[in-house]
C-alpha atoms as a PDB file:
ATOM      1  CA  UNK A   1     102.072 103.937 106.536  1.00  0.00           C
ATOM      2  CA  UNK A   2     101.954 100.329 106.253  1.00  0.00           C
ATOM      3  CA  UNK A   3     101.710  98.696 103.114  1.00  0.00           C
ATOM      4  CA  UNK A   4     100.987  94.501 103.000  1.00  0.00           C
ATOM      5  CA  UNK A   5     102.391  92.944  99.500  1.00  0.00           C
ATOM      6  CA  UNK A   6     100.697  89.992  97.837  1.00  0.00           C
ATOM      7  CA  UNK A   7      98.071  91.021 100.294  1.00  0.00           C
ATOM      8  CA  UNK A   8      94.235  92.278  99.432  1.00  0.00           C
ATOM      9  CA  UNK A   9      93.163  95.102 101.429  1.00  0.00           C
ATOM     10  CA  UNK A  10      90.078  97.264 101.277  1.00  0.00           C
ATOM     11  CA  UNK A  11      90.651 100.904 100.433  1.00  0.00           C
ATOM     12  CA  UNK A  12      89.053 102.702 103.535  1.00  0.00           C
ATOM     13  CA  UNK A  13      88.590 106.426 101.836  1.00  0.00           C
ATOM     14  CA  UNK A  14      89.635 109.034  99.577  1.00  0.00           C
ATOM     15  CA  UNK A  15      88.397 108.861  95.468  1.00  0.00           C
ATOM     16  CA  UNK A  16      88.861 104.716  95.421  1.00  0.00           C
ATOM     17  CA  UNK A  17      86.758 103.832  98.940  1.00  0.00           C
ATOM     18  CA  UNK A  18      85.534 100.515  99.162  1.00  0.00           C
ATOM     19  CA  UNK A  19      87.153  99.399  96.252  1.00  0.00           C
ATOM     20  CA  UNK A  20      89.665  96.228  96.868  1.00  0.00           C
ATOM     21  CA  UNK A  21      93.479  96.788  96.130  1.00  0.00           C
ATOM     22  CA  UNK A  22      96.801  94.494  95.663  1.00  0.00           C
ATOM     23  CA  UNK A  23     100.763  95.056  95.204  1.00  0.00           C
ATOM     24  CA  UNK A  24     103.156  92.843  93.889  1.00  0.00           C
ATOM     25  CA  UNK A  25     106.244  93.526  93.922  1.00  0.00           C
ATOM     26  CA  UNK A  26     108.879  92.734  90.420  1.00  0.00           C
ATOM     27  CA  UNK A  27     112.284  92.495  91.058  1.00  0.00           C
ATOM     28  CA  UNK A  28     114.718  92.724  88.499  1.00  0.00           C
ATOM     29  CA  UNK A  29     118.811  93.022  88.529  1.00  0.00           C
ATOM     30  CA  UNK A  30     118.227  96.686  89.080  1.00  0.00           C
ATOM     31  CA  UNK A  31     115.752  97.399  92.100  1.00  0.00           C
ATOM     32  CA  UNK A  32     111.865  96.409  92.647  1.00  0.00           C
ATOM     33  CA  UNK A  33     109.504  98.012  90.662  1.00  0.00           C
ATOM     34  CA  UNK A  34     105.389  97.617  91.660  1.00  0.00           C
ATOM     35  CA  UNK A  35     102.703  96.131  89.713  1.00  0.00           C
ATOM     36  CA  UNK A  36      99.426  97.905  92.313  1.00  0.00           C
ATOM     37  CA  UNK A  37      96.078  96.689  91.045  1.00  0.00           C
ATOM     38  CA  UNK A  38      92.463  97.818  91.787  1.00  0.00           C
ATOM     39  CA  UNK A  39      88.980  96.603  91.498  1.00  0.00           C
ATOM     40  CA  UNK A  40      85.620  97.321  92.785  1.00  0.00           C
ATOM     41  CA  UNK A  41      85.381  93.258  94.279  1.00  0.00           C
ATOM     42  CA  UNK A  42      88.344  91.427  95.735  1.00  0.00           C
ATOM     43  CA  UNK A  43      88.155  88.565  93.243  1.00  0.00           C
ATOM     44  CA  UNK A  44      90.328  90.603  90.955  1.00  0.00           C
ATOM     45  CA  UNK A  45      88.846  89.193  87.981  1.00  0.00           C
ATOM     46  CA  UNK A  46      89.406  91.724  84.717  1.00  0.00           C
ATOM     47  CA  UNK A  47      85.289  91.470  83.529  1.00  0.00           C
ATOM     48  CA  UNK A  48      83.696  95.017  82.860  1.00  0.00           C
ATOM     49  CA  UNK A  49      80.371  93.846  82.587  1.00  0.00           C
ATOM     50  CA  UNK A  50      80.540  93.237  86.136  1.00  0.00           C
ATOM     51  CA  UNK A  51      82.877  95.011  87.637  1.00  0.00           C
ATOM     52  CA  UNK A  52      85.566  97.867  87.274  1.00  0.00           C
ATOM     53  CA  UNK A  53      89.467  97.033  87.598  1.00  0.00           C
ATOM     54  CA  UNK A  54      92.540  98.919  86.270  1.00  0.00           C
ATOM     55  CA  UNK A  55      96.214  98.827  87.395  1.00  0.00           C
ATOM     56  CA  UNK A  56      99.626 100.855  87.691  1.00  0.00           C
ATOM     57  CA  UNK A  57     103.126 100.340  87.662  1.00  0.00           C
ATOM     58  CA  UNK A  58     105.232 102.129  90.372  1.00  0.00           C
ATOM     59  CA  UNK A  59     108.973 102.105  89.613  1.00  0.00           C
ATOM     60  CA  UNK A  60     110.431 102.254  92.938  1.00  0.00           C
ATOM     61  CA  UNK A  61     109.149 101.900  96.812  1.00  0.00           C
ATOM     62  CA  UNK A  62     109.072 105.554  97.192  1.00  0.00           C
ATOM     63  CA  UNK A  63     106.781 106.177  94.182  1.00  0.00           C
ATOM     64  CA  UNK A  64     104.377 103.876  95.696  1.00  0.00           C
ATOM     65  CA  UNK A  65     104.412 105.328  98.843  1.00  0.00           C
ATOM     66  CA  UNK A  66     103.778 108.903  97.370  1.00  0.00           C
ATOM     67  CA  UNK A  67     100.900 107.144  95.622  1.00  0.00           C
ATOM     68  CA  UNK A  68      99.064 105.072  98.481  1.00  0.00           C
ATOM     69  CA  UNK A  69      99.499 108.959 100.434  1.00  0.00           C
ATOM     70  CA  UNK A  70      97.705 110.378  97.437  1.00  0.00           C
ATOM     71  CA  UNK A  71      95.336 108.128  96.420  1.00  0.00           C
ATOM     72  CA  UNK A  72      94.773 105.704  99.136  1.00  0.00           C
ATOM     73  CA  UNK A  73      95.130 106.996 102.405  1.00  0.00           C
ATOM     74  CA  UNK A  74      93.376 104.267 104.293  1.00  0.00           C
ATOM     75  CA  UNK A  75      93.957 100.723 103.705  1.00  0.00           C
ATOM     76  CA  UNK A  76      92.611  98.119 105.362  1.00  0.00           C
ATOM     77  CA  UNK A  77      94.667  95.164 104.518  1.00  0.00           C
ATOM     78  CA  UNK A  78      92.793  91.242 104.789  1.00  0.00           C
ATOM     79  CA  UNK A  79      95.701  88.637 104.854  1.00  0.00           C
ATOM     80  CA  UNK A  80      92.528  86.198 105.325  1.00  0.00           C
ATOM     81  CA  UNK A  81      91.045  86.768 101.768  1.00  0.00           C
ATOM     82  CA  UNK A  82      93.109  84.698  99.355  1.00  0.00           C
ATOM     83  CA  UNK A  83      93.250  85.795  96.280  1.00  0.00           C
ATOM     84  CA  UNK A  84      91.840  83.094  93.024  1.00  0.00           C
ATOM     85  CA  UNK A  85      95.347  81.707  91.590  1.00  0.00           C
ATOM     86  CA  UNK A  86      93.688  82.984  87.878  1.00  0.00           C
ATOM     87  CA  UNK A  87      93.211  86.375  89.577  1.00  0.00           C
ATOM     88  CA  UNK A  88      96.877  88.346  88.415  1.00  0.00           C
ATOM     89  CA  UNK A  89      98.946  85.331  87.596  1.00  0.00           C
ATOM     90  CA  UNK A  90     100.024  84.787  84.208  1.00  0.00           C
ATOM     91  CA  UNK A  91     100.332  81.303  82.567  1.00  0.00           C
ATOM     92  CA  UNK A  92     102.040  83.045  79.508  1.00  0.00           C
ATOM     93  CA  UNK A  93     105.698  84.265  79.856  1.00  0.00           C
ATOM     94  CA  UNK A  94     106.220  88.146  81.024  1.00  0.00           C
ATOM     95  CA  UNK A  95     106.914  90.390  78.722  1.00  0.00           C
ATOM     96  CA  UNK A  96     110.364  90.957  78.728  1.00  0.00           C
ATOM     97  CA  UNK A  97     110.953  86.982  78.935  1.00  0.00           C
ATOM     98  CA  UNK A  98     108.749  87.141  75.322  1.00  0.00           C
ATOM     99  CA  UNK A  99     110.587  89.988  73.659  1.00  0.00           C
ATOM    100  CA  UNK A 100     113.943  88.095  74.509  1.00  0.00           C
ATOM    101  CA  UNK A 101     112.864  85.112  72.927  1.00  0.00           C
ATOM    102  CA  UNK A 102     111.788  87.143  69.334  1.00  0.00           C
ATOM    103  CA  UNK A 103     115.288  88.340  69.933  1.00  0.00           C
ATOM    104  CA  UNK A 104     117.041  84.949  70.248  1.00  0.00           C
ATOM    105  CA  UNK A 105     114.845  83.616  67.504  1.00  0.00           C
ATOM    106  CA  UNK A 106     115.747  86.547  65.256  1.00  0.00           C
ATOM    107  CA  UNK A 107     119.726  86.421  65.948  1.00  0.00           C
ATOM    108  CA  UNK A 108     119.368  82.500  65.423  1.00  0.00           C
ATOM    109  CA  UNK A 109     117.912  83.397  61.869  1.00  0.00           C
ATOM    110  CA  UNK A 110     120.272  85.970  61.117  1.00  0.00           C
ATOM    111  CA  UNK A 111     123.061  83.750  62.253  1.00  0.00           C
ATOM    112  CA  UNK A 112     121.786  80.791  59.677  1.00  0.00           C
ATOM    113  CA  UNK A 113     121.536  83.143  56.503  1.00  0.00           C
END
């Protein structure tokens, strides 16, 4: 099985054919974790109007791997479709870097009173 990160590849059968599909990897101080996203055009753009997209998180490389067997049998991966920077990049902080900072701001509070 080969499996391209950062990569857009076009699912080749099983429930998802012909629908587009990227993995980014998240590392943390623990292990890397998978972020796999899926949508019906390879622009990645969330806009259900026009098209359908959803995601999953995989906690660990052999979760994904049991779920590309499952799900997507077939890729066929396109390292010469770039994906739009606005596609799955973030301008606001992750998540965990937000919930620190209510947590900092709180103890800071706490600390003053």
């Amino acid at each position: 099985m080969s499996i391209a990160y950062n990569t857009i590849g076009l699912i080749q059968s099983g429930t998802y054919k012909d629908w587009y599909i990227l993995i980014k990897p998240l590392t943390n101080a623990a292990e890397t974790s998978y972020q796999v996203f899926l949508c019906t055009d390879q622009s990645f753009q969330f806009d259900p109007a026009q098209r359908q997209t959803f995601d999953s998180w995989q906690p660990n490389l052999l979760s994904l791997e049991g779920l590309i067997e499952d799900e997507y049998p077939a890729i066929e991966w396109q390292p010469e479709v770039k994906l739009a920077q606005t596609a799955v990049t973030s301008t606001k902080p992750r998540l965990t870097e937000r919930l620190r900072q209510q947590v900092n701001k709180t103890d800071s509070e706490e600390q003053r009173a």
